[in-house]
Protein backbone atom coordinates (compact mmCIF):
# COMPACT_ATOMS: atom_id res chain seq x y z
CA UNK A 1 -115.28 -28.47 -67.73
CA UNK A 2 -113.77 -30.78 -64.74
CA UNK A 3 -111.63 -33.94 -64.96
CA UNK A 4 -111.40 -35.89 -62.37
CA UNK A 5 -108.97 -38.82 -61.59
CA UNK A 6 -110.21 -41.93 -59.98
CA UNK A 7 -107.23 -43.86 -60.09
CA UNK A 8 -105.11 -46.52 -62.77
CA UNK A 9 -107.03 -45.54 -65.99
CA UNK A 10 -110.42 -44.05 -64.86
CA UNK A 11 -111.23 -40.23 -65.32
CA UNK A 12 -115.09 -38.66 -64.84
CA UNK A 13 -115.35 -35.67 -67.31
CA UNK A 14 -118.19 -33.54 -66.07
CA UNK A 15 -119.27 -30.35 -68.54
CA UNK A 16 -122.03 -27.98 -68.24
CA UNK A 17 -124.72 -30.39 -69.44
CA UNK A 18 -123.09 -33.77 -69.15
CA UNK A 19 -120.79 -36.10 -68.15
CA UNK A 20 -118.29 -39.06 -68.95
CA UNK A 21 -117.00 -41.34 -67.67
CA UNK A 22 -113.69 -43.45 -68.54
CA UNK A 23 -112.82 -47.01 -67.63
CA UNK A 24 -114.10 -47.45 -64.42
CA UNK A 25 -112.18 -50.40 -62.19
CA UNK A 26 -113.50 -52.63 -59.43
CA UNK A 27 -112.05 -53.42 -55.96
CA UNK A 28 -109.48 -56.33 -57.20
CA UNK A 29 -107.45 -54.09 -58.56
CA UNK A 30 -106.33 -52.88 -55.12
CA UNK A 31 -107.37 -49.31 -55.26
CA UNK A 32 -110.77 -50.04 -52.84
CA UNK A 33 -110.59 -47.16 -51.05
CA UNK A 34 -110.79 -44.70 -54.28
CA UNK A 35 -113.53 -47.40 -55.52
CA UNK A 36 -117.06 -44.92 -54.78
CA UNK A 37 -120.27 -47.25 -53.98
CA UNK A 38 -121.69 -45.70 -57.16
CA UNK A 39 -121.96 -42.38 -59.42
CA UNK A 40 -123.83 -41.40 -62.19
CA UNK A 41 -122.66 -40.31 -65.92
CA UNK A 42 -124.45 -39.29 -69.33
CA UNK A 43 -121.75 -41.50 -71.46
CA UNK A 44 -119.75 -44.23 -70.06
CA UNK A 45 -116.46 -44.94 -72.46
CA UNK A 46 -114.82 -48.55 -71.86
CA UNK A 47 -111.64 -48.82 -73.77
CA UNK A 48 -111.12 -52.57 -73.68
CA UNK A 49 -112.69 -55.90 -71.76
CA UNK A 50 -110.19 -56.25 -69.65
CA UNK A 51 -110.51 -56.11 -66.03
CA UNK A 52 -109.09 -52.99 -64.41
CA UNK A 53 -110.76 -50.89 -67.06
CA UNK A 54 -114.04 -52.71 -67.66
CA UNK A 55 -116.62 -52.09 -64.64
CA UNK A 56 -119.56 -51.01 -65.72
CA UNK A 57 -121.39 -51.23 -61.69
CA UNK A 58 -119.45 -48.42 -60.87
CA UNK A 59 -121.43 -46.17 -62.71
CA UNK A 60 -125.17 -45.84 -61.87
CA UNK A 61 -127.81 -44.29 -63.45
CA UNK A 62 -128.55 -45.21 -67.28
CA UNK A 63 -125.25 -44.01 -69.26
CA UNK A 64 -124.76 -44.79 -73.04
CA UNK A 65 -122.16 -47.04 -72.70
CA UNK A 66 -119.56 -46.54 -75.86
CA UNK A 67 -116.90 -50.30 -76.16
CA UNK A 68 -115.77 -50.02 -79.93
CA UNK A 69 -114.61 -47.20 -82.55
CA UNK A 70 -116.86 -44.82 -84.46
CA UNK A 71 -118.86 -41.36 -84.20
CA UNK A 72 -121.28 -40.86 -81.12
CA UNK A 73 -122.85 -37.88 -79.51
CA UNK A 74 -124.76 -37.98 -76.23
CA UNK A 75 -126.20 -34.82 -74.64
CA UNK A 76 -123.92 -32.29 -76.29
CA UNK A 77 -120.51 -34.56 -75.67
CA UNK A 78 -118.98 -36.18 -79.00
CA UNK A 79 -117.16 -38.97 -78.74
CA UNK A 80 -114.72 -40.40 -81.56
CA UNK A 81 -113.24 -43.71 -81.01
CA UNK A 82 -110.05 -44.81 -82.83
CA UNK A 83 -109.27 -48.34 -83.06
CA UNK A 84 -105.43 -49.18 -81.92
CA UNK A 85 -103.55 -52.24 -79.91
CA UNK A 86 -103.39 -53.02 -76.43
CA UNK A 87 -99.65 -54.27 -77.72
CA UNK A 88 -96.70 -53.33 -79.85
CA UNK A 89 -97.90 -56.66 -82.24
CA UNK A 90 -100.81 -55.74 -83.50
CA UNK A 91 -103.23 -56.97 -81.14
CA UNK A 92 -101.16 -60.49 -81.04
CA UNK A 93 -100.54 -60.65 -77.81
CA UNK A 94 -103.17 -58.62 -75.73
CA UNK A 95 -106.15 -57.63 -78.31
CA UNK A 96 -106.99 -54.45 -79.29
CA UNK A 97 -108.13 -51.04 -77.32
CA UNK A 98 -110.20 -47.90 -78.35
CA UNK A 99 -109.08 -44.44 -78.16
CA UNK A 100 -110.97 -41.84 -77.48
CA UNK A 101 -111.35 -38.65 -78.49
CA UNK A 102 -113.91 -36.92 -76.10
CA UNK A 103 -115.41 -33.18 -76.79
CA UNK A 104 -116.91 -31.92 -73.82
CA UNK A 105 -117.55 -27.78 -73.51
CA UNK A 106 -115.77 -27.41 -77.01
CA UNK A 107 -112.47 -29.39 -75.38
CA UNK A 108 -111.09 -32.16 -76.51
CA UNK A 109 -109.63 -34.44 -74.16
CA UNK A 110 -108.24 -37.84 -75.96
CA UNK A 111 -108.48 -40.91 -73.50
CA UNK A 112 -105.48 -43.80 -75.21
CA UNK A 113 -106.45 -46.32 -72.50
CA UNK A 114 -103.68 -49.27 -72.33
CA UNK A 115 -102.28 -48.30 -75.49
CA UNK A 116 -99.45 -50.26 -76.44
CA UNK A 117 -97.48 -48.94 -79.86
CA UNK A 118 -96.90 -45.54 -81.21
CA UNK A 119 -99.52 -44.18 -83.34
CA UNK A 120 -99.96 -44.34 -86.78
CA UNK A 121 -100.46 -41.28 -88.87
CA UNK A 122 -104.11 -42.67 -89.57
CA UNK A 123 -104.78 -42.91 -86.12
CA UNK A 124 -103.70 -39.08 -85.02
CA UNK A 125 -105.57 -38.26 -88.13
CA UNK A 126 -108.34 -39.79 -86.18
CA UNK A 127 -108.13 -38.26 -83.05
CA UNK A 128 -107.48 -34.83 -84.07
CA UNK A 129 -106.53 -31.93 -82.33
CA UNK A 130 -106.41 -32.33 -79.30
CA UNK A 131 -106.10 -29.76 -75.81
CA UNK A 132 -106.11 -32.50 -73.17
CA UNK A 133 -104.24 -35.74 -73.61
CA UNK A 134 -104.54 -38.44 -71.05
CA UNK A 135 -102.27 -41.12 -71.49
CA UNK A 136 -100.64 -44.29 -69.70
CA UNK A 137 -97.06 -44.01 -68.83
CA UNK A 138 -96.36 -47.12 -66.41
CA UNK A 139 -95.03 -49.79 -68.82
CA UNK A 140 -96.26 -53.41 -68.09
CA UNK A 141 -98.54 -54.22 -70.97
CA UNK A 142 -98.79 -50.44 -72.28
CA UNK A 143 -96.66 -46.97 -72.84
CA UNK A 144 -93.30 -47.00 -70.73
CA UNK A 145 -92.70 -43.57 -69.58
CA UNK A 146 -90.24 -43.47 -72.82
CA UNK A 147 -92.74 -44.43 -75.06
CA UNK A 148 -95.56 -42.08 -73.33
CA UNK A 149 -93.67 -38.64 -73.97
CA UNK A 150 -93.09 -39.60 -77.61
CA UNK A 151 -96.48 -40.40 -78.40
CA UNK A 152 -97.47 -37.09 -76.49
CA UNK A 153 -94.67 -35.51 -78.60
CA UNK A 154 -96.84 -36.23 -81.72
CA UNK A 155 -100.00 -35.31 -80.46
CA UNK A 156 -99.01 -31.95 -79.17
CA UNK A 157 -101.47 -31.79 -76.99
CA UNK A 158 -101.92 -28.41 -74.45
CA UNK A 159 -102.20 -30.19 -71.27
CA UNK A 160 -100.68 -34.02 -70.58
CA UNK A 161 -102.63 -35.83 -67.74
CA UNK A 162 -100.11 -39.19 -66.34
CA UNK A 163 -102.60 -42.22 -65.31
CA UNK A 164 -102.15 -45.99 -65.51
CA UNK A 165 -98.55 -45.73 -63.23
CA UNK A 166 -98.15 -47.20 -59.61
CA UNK A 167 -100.40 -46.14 -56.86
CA UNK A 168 -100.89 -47.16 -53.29
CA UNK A 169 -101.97 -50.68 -52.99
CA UNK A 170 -102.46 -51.32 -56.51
CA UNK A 171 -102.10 -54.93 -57.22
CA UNK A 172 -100.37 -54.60 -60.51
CA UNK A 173 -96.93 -54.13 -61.54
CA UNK A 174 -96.24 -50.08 -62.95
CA UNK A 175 -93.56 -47.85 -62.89
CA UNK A 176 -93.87 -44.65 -60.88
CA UNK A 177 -94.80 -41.60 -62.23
CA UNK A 178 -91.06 -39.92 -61.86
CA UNK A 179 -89.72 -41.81 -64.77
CA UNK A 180 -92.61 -40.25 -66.94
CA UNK A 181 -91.92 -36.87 -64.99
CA UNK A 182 -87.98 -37.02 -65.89
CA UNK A 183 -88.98 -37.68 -69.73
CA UNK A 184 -90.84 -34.08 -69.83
CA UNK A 185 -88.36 -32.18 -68.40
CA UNK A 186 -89.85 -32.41 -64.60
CA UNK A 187 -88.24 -32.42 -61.45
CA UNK A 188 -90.54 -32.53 -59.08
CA UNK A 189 -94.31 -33.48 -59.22
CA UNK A 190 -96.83 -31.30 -57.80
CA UNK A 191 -100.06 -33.02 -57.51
CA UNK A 192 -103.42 -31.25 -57.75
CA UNK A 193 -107.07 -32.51 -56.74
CA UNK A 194 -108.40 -31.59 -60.66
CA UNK A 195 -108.05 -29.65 -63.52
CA UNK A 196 -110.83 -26.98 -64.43
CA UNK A 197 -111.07 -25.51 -67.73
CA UNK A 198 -113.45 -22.96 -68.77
CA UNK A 199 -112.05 -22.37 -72.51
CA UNK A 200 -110.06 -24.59 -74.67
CA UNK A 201 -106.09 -24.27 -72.89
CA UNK A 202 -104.39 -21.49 -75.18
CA UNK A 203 -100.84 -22.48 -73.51
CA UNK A 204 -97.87 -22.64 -76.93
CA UNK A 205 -96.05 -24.93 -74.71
CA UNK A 206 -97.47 -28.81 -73.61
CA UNK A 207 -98.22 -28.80 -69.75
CA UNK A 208 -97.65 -31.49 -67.91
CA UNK A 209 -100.49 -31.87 -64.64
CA UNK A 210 -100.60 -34.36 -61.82
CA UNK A 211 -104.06 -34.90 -60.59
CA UNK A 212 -104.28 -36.94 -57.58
CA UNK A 213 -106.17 -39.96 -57.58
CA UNK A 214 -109.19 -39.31 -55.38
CA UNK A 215 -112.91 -40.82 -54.67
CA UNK A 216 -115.58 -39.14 -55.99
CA UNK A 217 -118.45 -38.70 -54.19
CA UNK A 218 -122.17 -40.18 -55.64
């Protein structure tokens, strides 16, 4: 199994059999030249309306597109989504988001978009175990870097996967990923092009990895 990151919140999960796909963006968010002119995916997981997160041209081909929580599986890839809040007021402010827990090759990767609380014993109930936790650790309207390690703290995930911090060009307002570094212990970040699992990560300890944010290609 391969993740890929495309940049602010978007990941493409390819298995043996399938793939996913994760929030794609458009070119107003500033990130055009990660933007691809198109790719294909099996599933395509939005985890709220909001732009940044919500463009579905990105992905070609015919993907089961998956926008609110429940039990789906596509192609030999399960997909659980957890209902949670883009804010730390219950959806007052900004709305509500879906979670996802993703099972692709027997590993679980768990996708918490622009979360924006701690979560609830009901909701890591929900997502379950889980070997490969992306998760937003910018601040703005989601998890500061703070905020991010102690949500990853009760998860307890194998492998943590930054995304939704400042990049190149990006027109929004983020934190770098350093502060969310300094939080787990990191001193410097080592970035690599993607992660590449061919069993479920074994690791006692929670990894922290750096993918860089990179075009894919059609």
């Amino acid at each position: 199994m391969e993740i890929s990151f495309v940049g602010h919140a978007c990941f493409r999960l390819r298995g043996r059999e399938a793939s996913a796909v994760i929030d794609p963006y458009g070119k107003g968010l500033g990130l055009a030249t990660l933007v691809p002119s198109k790719f294909g995916a099996d599933v395509l997981a939005i985890s709220h309306d909001h732009p940044g997160h919500n463009n579905r041209a990105m992905v070609g081909g015919d993907p089961f597109v998956i926008t609110t929580p429940g039990e789906y599986e596509v192609k030999g890839i399960g997909v659980r989504g957890v209902a949670a809040y883009h804010d730390n007021e219950a959806g007052a402010k900004l709305g509500g988001v879906t979670l996802f827990a993703i099972t692709v090759d027997e590993i679980v990767i768990a996708h918490l978009g622009d979360l924006g609380h701690g979560l609830s014993e009901a909701q890591q109930e929900q997502l379950g175990s889980v070997d490969v936790l992306l998760v937003p650790v910018g601040g703005g309207t989601s998890l500061s870097a703070t905020a991010a390690a102690a949500v990853a703290n009760q998860l307890e995930p194998k492998i943590v996967i930054p995304m939704h911090y400042k990049l190149p060009g990006l027109k929004i307002a983020l934190d770098e990923p350093k502060h969310f570094a300094a939080e787990m212990g990191i001193e410097q970040i080592e970035y690599q092009p993607k992660l590449v699992l061919n069993s479920k990560p074994s690791s006692d300890d929670t990894k922290v990895v750096f993918l860089e944010a990179r075009a894919l290609a059609a």
